[in-house]
C-alpha atoms as a PDB file:
ATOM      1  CA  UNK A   1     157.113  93.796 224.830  1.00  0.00           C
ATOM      2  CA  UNK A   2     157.203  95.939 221.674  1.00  0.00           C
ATOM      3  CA  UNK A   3     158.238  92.692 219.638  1.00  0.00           C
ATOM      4  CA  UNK A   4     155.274  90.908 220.903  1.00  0.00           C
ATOM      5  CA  UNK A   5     153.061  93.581 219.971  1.00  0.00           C
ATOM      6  CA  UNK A   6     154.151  94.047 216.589  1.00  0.00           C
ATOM      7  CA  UNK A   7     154.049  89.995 216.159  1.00  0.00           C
ATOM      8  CA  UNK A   8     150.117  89.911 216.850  1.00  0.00           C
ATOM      9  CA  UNK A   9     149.383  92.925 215.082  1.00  0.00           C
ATOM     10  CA  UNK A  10     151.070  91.555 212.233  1.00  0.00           C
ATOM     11  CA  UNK A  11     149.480  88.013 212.622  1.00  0.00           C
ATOM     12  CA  UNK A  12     146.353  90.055 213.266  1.00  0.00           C
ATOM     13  CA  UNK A  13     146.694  92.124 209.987  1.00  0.00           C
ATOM     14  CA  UNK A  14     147.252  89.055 208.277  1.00  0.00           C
ATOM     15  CA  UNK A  15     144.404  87.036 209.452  1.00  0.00           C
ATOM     16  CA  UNK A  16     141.891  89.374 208.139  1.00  0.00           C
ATOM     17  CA  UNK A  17     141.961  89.780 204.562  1.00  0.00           C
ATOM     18  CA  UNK A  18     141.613  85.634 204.930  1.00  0.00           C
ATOM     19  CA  UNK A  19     138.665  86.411 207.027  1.00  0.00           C
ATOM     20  CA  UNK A  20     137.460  88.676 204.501  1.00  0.00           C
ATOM     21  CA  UNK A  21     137.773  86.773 201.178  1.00  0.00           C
ATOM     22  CA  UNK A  22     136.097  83.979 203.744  1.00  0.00           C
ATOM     23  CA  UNK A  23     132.520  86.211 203.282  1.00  0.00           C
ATOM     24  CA  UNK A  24     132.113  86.694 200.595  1.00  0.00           C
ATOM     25  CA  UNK A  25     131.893  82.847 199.791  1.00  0.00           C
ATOM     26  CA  UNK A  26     129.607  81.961 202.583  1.00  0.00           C
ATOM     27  CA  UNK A  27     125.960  81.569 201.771  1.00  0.00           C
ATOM     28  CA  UNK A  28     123.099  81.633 204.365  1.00  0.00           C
ATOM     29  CA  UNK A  29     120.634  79.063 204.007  1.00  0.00           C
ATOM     30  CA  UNK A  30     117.565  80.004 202.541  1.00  0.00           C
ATOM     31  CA  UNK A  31     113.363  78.412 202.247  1.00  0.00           C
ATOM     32  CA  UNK A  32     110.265  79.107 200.939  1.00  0.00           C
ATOM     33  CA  UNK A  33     107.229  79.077 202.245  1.00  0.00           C
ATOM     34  CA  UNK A  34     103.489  79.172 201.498  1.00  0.00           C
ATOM     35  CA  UNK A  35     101.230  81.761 201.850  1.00  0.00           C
ATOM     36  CA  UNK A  36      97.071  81.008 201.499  1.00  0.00           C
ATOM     37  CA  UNK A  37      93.821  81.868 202.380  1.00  0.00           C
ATOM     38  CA  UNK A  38      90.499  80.229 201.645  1.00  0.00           C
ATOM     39  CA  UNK A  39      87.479  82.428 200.719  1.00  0.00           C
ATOM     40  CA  UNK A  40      84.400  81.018 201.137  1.00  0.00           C
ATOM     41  CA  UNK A  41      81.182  82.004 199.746  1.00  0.00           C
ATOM     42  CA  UNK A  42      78.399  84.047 201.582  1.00  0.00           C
ATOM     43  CA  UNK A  43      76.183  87.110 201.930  1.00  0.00           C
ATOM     44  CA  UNK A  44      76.040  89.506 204.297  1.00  0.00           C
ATOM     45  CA  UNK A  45      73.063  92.292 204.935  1.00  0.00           C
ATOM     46  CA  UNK A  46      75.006  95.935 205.706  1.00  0.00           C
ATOM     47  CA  UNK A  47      73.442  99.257 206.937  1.00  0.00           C
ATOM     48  CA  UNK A  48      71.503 101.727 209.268  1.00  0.00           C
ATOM     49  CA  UNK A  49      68.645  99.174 209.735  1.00  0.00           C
ATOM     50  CA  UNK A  50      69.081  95.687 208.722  1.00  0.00           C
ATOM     51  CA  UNK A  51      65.885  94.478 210.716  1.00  0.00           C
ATOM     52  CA  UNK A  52      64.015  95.434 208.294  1.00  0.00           C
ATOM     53  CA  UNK A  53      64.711  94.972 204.303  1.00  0.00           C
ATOM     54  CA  UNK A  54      61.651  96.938 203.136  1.00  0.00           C
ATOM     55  CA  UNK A  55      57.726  97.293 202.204  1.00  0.00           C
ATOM     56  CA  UNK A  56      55.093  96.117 200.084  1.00  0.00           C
ATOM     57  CA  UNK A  57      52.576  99.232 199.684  1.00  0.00           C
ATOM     58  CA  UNK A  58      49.575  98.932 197.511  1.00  0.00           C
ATOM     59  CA  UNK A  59      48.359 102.275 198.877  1.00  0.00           C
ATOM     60  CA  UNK A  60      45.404 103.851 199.024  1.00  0.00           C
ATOM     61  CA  UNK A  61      42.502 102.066 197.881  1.00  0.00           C
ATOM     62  CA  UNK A  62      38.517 102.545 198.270  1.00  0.00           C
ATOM     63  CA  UNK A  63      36.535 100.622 200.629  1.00  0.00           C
ATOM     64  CA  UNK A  64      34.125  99.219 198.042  1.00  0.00           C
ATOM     65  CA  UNK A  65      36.539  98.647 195.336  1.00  0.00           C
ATOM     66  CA  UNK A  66      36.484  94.944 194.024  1.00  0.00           C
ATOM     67  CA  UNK A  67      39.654  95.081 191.891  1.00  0.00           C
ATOM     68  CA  UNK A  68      42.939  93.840 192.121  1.00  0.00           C
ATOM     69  CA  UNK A  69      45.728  95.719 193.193  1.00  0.00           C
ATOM     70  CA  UNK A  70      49.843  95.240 192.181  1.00  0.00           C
ATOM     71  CA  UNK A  71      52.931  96.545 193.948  1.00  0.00           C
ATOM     72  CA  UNK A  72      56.194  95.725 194.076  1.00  0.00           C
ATOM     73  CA  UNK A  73      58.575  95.466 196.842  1.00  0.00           C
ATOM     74  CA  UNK A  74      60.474  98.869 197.474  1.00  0.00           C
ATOM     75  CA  UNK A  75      63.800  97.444 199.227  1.00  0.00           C
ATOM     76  CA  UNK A  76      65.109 100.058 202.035  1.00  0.00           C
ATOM     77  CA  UNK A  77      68.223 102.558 200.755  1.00  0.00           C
ATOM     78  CA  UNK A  78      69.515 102.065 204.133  1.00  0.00           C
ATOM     79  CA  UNK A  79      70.698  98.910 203.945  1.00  0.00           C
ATOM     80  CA  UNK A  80      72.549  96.352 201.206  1.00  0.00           C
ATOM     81  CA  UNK A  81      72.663  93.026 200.661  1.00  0.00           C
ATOM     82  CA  UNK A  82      75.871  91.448 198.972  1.00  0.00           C
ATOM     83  CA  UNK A  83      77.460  88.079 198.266  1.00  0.00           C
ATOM     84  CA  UNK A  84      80.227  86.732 196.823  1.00  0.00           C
ATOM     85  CA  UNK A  85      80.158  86.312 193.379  1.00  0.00           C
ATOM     86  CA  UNK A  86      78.867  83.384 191.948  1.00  0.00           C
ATOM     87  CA  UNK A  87      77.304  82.229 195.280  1.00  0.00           C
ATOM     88  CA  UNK A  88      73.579  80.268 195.029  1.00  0.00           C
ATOM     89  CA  UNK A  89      71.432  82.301 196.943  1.00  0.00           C
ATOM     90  CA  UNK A  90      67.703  81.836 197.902  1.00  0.00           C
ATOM     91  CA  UNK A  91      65.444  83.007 200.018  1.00  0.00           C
ATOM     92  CA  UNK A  92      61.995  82.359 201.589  1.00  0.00           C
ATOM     93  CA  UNK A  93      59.364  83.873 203.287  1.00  0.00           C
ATOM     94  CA  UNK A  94      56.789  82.895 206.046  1.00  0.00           C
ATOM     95  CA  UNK A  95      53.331  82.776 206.039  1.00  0.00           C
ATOM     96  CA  UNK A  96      52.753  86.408 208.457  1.00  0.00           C
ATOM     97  CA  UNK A  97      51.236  87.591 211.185  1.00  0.00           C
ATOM     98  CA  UNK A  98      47.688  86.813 209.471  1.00  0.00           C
ATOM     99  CA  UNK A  99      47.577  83.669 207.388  1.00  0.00           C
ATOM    100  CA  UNK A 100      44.558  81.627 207.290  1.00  0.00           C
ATOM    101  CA  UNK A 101      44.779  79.767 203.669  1.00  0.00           C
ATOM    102  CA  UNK A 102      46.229  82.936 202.735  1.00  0.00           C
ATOM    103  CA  UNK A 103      48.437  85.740 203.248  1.00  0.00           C
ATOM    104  CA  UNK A 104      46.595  88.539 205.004  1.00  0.00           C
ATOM    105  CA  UNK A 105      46.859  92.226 205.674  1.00  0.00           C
ATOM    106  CA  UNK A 106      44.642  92.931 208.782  1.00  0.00           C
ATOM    107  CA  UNK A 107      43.025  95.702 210.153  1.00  0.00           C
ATOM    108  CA  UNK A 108      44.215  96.089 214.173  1.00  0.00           C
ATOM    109  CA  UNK A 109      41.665  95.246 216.674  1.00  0.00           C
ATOM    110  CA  UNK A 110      39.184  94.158 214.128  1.00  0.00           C
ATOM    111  CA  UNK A 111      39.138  90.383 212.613  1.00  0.00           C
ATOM    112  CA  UNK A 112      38.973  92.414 208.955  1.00  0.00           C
ATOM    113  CA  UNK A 113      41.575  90.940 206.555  1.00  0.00           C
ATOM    114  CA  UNK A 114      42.057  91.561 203.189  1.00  0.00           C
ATOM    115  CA  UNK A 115      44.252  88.318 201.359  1.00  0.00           C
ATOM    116  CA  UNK A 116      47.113  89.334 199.147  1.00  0.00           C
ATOM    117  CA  UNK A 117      49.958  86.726 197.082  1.00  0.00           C
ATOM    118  CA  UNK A 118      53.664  87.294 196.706  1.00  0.00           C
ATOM    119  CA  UNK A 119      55.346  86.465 193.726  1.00  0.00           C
ATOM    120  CA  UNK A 120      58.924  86.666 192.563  1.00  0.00           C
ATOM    121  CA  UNK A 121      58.320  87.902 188.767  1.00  0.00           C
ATOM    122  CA  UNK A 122      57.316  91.101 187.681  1.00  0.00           C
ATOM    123  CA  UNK A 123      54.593  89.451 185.461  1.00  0.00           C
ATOM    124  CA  UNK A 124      52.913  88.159 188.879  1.00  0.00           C
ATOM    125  CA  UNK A 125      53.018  84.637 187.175  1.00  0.00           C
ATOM    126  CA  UNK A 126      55.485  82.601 190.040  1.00  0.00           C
ATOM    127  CA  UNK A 127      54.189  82.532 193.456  1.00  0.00           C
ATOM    128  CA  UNK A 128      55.763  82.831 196.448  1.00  0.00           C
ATOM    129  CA  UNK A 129      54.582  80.010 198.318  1.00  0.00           C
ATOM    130  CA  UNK A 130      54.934  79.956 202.343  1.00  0.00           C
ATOM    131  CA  UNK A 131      58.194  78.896 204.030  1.00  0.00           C
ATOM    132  CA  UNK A 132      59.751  77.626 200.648  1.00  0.00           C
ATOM    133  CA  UNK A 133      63.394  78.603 198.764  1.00  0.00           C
ATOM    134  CA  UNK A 134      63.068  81.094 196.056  1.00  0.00           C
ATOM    135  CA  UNK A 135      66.165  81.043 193.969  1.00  0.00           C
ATOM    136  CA  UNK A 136      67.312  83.937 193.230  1.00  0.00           C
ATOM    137  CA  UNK A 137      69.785  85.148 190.564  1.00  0.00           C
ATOM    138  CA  UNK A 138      71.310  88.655 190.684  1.00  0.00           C
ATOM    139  CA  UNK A 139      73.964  90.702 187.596  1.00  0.00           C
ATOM    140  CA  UNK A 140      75.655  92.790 190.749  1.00  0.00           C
ATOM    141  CA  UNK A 141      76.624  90.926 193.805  1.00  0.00           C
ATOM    142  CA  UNK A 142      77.333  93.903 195.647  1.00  0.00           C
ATOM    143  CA  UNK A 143      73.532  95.201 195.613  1.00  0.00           C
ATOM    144  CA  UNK A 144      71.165  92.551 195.442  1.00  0.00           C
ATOM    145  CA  UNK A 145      67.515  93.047 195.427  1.00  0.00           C
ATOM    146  CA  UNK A 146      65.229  90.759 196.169  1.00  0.00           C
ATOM    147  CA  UNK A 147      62.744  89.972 193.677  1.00  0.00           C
ATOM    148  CA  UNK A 148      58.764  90.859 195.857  1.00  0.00           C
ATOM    149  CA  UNK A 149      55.906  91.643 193.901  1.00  0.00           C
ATOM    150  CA  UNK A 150      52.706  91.592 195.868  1.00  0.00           C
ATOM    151  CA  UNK A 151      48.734  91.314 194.307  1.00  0.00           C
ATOM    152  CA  UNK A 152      46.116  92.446 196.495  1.00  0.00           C
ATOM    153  CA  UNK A 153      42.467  90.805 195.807  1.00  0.00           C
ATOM    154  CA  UNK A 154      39.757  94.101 197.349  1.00  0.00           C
ATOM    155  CA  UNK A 155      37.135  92.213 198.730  1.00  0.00           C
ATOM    156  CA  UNK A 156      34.292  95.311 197.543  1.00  0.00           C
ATOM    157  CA  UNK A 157      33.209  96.150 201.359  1.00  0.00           C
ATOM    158  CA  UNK A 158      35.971  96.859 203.475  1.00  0.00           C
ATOM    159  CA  UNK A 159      35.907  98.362 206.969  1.00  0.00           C
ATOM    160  CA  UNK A 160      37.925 101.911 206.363  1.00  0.00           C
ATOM    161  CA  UNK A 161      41.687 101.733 208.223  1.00  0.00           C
ATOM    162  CA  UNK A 162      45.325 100.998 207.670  1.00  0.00           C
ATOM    163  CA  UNK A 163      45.266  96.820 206.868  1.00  0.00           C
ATOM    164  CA  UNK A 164      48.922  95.702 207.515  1.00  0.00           C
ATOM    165  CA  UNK A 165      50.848  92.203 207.455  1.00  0.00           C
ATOM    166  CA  UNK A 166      54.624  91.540 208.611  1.00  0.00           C
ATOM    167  CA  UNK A 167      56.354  89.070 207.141  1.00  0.00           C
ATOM    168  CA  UNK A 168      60.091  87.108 207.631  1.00  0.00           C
ATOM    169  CA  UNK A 169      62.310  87.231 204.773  1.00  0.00           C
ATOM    170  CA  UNK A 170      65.146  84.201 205.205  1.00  0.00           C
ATOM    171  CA  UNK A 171      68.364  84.145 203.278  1.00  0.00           C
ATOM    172  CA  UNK A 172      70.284  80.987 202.346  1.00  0.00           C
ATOM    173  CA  UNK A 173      73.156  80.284 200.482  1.00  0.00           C
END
């Protein structure tokens, strides 16, 4: 029994530096493969209050003033609009709560409007027309403001009160 032993041990011992010299020879088989992701453009509106982007104030204003009156759009801190670069965006805006040939601010429970025009330069020289893309072009495309100036035509007799108008601002890109 001893012999035996001894005989496997040995062919044992023997085996393994075979066995070893074996490994470090041996490859495992290997691959690649790819890795991708598509990006594609858009915007997307972000904040505390993204129903509503902002106001058009042309203040106070006498009741038998016959001027006109310019504001320009005052876009809300609470919210931000981005894209990704490079992306074409537009946007356009309805016609309000008080159109008529127009765009009107009203005066609640009375049929007292006053008309006012939108236009996208600060030079009040490229109207806004109703329902119709804007382009717009923006230098940061993670804060984009939109480009609202408003002109307010004062009829010279209007009834005293708060005269407002709300209006849909649509996004494309």
């Amino acid at each position: 029994m001893q012999v035996v032993l001894r005989r496997s041990c040995l062919m044992i011992a023997c085996g393994l530096p075979l066995l070893t010299g074996s490994v470090s020879t041996w490859s495992l088989p290997t691959s690649t493969f790819q890795v991708t992701a598509s990006i594609v453009a858009g915007c997307v509106i972000s904040g505390t209050n993204t129903g509503v982007f902002g106001t058009l104030n042309f203040g106070t204003q006498s009741g038998v003033a016959a001027n006109t009156v310019n504001a320009s759009y005052l876009q809300s801190t609470s919210i931000n609009l981005a894209c990704t670069p490079g992306t074409t965006l537009s946007m356009s805006i309805n016609q309000g709560s008080n159109f008529t040939t127009t765009r009107n601010l009203k005066l609640p429970n009375f049929s007292n409007t006053v008309p006012y025009t939108l236009f996208s330069n600060a030079s009040r020289t490229t109207v806004i027309p109703v329902n119709q893309a804007v382009p717009l072009s923006y230098s940061n495309a993670n804060n984009i403001t939109l480009p609202i100036y408003g002109q307010l035509q004062l009829p010279g007799t209007a009834r005293a009160g708060v005269y407002t108008d709300t209006l849909t601002v649509t996004l494309s890109w």
